[in-house]
C-alpha atoms as a PDB file:
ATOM      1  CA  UNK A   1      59.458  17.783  53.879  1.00  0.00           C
ATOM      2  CA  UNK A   2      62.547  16.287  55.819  1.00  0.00           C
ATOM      3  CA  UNK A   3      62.060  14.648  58.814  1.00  0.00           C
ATOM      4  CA  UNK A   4      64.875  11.868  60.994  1.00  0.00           C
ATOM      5  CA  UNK A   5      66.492  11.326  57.443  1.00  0.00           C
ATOM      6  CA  UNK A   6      63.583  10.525  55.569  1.00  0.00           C
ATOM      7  CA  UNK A   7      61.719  12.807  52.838  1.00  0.00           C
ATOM      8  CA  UNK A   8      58.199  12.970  53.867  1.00  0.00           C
ATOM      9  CA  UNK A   9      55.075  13.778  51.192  1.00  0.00           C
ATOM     10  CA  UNK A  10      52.532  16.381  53.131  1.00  0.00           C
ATOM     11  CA  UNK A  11      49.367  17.572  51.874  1.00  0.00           C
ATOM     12  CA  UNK A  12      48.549  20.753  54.213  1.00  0.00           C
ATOM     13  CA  UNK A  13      45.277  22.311  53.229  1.00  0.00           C
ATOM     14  CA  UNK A  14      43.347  25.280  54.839  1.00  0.00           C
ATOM     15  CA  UNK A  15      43.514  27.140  57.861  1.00  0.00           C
ATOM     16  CA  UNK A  16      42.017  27.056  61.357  1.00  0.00           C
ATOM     17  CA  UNK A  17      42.962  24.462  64.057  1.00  0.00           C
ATOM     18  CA  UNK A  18      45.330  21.918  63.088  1.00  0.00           C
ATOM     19  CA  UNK A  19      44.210  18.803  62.563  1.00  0.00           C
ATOM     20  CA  UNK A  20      47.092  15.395  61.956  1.00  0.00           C
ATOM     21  CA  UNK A  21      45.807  12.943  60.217  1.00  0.00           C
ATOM     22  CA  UNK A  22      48.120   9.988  60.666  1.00  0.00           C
ATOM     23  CA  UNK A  23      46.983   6.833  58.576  1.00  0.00           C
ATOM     24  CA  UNK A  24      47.081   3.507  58.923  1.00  0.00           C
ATOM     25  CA  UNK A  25      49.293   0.614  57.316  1.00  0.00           C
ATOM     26  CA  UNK A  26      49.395  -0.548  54.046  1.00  0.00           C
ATOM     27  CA  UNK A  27      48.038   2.936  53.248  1.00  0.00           C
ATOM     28  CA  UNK A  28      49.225   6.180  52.614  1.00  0.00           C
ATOM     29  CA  UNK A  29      47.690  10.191  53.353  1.00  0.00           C
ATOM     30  CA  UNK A  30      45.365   9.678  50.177  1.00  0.00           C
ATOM     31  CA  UNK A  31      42.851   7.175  52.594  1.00  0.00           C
ATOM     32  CA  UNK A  32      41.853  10.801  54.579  1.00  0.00           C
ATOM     33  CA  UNK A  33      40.994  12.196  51.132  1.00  0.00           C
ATOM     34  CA  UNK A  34      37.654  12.870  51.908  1.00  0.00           C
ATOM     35  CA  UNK A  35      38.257  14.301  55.440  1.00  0.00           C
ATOM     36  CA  UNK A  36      40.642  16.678  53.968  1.00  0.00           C
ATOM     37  CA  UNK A  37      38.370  17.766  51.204  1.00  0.00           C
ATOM     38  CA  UNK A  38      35.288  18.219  54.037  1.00  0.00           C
ATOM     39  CA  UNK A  39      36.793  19.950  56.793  1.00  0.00           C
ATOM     40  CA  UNK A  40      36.802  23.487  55.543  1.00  0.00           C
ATOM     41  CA  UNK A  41      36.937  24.963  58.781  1.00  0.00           C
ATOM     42  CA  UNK A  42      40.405  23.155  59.883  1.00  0.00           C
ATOM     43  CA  UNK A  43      44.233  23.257  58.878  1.00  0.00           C
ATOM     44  CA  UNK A  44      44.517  19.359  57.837  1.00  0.00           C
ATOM     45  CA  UNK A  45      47.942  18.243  57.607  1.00  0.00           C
ATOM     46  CA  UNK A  46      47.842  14.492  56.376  1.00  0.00           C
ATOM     47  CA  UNK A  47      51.706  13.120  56.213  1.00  0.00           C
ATOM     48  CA  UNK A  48      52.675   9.844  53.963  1.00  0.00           C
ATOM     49  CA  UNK A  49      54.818   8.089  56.251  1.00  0.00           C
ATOM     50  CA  UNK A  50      58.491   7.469  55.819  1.00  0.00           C
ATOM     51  CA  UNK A  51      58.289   4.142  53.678  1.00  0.00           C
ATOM     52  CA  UNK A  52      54.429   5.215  51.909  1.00  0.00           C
ATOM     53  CA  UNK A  53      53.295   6.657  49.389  1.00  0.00           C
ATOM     54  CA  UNK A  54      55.224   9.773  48.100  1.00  0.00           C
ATOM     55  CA  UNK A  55      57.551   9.557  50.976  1.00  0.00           C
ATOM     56  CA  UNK A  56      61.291   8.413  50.670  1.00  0.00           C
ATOM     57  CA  UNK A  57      62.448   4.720  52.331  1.00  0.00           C
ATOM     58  CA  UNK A  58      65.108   5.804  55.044  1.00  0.00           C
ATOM     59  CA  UNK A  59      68.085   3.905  55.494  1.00  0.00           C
ATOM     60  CA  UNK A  60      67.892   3.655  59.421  1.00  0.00           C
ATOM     61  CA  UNK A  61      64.546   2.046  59.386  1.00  0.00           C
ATOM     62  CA  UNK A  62      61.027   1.869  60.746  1.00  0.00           C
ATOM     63  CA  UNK A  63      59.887   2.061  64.772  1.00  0.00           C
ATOM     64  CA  UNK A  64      56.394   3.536  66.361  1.00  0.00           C
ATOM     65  CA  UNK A  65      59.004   6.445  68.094  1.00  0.00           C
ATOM     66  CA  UNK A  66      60.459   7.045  64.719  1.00  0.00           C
ATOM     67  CA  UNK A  67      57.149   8.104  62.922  1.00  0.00           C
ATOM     68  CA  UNK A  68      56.086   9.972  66.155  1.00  0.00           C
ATOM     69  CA  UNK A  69      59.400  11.999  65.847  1.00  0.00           C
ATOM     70  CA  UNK A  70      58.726  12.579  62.239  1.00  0.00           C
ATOM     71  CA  UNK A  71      55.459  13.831  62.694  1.00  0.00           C
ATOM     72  CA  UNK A  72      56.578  16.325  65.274  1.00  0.00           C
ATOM     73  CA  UNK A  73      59.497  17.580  62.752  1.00  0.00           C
ATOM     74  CA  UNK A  74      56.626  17.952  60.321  1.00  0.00           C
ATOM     75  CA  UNK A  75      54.614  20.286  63.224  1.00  0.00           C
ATOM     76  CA  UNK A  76      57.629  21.924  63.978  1.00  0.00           C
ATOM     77  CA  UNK A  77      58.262  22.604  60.252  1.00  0.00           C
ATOM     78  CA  UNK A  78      54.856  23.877  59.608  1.00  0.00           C
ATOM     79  CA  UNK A  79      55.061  26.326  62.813  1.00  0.00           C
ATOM     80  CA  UNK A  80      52.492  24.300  64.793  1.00  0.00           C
ATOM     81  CA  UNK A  81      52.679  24.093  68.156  1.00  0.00           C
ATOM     82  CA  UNK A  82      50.276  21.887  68.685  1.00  0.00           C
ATOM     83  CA  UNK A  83      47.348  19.946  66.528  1.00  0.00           C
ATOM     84  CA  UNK A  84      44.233  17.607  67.274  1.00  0.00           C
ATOM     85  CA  UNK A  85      45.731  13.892  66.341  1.00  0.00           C
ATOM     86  CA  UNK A  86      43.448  11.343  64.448  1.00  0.00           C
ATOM     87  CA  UNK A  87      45.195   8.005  64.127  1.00  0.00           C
ATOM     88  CA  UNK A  88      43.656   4.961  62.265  1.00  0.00           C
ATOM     89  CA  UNK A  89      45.084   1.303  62.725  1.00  0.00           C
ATOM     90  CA  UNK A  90      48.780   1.995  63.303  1.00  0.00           C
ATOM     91  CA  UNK A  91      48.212   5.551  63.157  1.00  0.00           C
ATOM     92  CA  UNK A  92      46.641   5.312  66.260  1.00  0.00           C
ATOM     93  CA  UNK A  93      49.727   3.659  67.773  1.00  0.00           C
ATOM     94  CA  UNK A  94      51.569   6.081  66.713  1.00  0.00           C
ATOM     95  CA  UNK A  95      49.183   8.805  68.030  1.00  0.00           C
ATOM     96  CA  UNK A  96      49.030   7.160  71.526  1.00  0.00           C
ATOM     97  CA  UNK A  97      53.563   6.926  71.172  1.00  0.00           C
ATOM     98  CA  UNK A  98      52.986  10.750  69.406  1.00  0.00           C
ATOM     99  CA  UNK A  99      51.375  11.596  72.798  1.00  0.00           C
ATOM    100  CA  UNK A 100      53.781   9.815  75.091  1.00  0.00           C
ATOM    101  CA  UNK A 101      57.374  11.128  73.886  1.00  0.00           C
ATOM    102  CA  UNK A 102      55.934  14.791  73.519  1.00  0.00           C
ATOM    103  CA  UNK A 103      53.353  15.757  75.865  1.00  0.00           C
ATOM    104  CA  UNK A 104      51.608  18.697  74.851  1.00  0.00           C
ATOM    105  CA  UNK A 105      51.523  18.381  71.434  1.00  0.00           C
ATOM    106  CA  UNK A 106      48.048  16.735  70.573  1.00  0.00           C
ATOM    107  CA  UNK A 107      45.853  18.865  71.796  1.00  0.00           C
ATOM    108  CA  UNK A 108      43.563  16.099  71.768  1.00  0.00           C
ATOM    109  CA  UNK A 109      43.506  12.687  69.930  1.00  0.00           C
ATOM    110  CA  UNK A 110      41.192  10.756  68.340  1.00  0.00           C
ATOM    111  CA  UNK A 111      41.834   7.133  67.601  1.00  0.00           C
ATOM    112  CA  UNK A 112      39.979   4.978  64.411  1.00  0.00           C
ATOM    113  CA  UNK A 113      40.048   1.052  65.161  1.00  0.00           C
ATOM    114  CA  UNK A 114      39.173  -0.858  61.649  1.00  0.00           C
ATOM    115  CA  UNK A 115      36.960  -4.441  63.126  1.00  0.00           C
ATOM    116  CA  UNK A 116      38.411  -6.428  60.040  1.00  0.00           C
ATOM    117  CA  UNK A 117      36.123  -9.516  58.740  1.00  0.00           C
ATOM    118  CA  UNK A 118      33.183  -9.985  60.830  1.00  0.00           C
ATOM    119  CA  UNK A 119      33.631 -14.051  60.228  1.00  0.00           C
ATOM    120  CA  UNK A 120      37.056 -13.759  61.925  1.00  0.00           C
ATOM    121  CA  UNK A 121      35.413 -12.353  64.793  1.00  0.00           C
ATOM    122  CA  UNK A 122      32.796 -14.694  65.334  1.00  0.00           C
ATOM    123  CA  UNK A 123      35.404 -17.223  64.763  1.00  0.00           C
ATOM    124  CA  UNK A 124      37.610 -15.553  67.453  1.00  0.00           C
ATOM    125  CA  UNK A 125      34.400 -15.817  70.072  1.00  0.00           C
ATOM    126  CA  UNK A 126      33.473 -19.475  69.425  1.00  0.00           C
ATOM    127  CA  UNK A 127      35.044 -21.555  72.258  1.00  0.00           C
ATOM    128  CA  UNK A 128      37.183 -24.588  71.125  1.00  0.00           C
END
């Protein structure tokens, strides 16, 4: 699917409310594999950004407002007006940017925060 220049890879299965999956980096749509096989009862739309997986590596680069833009082509291509947004990691700064350049297109958005290595985080609290 084209979007800003860049060929995107979109899996789109089932119908019902839309739901975005938007993943997070160094991965690509396959990590919501499971969510898209579960979720009978939605349309999931789960995008490889431009630069992962199955999707092309544009020539004008990379930028938060980029893949937001993209993801609205792919709506916009797919005759959505608007979706529920789930973001992990950088997906949900994209969501959150998704939500801020085009207002009314999430109808809601749900954001996924990965902890990382519990020893980094106790490292992180000691003081000193």
């Amino acid at each position: 699917m084209a979007a800003g220049g860049a060929d995107l890879a979109v899996e789109v299965r089932g119908e019902g409310v839309p739901i975005l999956f938007i993943h997070g980096f160094p991965f690509d749509r396959t990590m919501w594999r499971h969510q898209l096989a579960g979720l009978s009862r939605w349309k999931r739309v789960a995008p490889d950004l431009r630069g992962a997986g199955a999707s092309s590596v544009p020539a004008d680069g990379y930028s938060v407002a980029r893949y937001a833009d993209d993801l609205v082509e792919v709506l916009d291509t797919l005759g959505l007006e608007r979706a529920v947004v789930c973001g992990l990691s950088l997906g949900g700064y994209i969501l959150f940017e998704l939500l801020r350049r085009h207002p009314g297109r999430g109808a809601r958005g749900g954001v996924l925060q990965h902890e990382g290595d519990p020893r980094l985080r106790r490292r992180a609290a000691r003081p000193g």
